[in-house]
Protein backbone atom coordinates (compact mmCIF):
# COMPACT_ATOMS: atom_id res chain seq x y z
CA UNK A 1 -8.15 -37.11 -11.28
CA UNK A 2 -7.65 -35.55 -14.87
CA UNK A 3 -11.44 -33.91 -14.36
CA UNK A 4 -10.04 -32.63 -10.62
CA UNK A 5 -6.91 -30.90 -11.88
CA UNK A 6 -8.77 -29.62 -15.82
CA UNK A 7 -11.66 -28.02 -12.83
CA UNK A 8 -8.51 -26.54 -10.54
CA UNK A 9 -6.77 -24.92 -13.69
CA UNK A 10 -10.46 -23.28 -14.99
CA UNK A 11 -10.85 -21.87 -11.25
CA UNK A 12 -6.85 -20.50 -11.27
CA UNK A 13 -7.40 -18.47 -14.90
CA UNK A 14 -11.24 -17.31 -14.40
CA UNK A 15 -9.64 -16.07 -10.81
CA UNK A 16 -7.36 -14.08 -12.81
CA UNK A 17 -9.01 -12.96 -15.23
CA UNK A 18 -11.52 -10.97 -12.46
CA UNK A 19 -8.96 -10.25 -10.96
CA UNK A 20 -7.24 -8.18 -13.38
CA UNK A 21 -11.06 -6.70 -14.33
CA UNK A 22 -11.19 -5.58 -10.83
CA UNK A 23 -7.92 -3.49 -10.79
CA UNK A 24 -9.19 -1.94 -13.73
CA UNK A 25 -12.30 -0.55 -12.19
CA UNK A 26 -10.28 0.10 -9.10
CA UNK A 27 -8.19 2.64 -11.27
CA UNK A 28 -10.48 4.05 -13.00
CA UNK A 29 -12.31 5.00 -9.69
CA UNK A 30 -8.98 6.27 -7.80
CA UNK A 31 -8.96 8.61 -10.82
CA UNK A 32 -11.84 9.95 -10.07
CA UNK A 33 -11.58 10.84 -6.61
CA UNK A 34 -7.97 12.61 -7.41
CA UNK A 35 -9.57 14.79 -9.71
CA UNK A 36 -7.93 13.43 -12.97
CA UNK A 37 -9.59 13.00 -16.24
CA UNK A 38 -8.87 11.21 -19.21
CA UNK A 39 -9.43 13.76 -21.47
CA UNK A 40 -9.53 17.28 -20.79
CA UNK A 41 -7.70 20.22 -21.58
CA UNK A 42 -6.25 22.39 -18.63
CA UNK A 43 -4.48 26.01 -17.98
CA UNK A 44 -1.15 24.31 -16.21
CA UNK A 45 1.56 26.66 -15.19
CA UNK A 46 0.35 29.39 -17.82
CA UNK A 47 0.39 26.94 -20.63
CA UNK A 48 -2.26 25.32 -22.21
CA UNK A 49 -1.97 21.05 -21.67
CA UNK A 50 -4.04 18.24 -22.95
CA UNK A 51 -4.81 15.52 -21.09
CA UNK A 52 -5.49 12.33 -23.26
CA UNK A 53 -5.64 8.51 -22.14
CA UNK A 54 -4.01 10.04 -18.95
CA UNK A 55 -1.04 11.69 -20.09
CA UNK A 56 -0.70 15.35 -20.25
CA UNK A 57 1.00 17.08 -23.25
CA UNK A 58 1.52 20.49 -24.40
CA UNK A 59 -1.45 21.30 -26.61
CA UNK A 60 -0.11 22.04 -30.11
CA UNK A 61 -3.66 23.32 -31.70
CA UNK A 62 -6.80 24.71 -31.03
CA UNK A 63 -9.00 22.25 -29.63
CA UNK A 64 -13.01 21.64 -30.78
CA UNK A 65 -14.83 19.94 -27.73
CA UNK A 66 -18.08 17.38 -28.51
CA UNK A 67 -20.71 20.33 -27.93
CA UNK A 68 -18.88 23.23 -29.90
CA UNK A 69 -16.61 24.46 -27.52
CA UNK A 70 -13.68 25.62 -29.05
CA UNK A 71 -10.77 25.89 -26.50
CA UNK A 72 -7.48 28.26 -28.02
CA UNK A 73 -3.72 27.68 -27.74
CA UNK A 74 -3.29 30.87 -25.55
CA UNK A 75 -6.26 29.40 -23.18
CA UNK A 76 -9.36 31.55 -24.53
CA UNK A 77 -12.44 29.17 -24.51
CA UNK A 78 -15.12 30.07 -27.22
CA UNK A 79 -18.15 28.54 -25.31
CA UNK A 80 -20.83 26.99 -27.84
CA UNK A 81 -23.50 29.81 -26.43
CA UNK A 82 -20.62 32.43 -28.29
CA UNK A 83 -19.55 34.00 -24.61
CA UNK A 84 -15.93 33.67 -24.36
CA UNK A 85 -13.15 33.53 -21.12
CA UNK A 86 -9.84 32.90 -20.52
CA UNK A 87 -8.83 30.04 -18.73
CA UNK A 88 -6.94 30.35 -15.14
CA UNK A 89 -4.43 28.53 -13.36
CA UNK A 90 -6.04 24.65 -12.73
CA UNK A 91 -9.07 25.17 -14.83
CA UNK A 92 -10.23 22.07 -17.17
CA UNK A 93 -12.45 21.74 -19.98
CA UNK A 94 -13.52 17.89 -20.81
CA UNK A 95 -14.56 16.87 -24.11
CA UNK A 96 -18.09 17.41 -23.32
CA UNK A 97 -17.63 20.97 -23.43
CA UNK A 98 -18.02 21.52 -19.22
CA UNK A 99 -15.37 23.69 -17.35
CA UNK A 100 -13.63 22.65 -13.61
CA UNK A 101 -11.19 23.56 -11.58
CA UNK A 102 -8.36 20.72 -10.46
CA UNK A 103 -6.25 20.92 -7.39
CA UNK A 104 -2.61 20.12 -9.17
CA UNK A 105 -1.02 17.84 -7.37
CA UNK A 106 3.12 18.51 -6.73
CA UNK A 107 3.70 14.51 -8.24
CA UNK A 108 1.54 15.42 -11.63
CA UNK A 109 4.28 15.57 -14.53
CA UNK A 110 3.84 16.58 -18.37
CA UNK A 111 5.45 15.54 -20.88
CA UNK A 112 6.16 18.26 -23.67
């Protein structure tokens, strides 16, 4: 009887456990197909916004990306082939230096 109810409480917390590893994957993929990045920064309402670990913020200096792109306060982008643009409205750059464009959502909030 012990052995029975030591087995049923192993089940119950390994069941959990994927569980919870599930939801996490499940996220991370729902992120995806809305467009959102972890980290990235992003021309938002004529501002220049960091997004990091999900949470945007008001970027407060320039920004070097992994592969030399250096991305400016007032949204120039100094690309690592030395061409530079401006940002517009719902343009991203991630970290690895690529650029996007991400349909804003009305529910996406910053926090400055």
């Amino acid at each position: 009887m012990k052995k029975l109810l030591i087995i049923a409480i192993a089940f119950t917390l390994g069941g959990t456990a994927f569980a919870q590893e599930k939801m996490d994957k499940m996220d991370h993929k729902m992120s995806h197909k809305m467009g959102l990045k972890k980290d990235c920064v992003m021309m938002k309402d004529g501002k220049m916004m960091m997004m990091k670990n999900g949470k945007m913020m008001a970027m407060d200096k320039d920004m070097t990306m992994h592969d030399g792109t250096v991305c400016m306060m007032d949204g120039t982008c100094k690309m690592k082939d030395g061409t530079t643009m401006m940002m517009k409205e719902g343009e991203t750059c991630d970290m690895d230096g690529k650029m996007s464009h991400m349909k804003m959502g009305k529910g996406m909030k910053h926090k400055m």
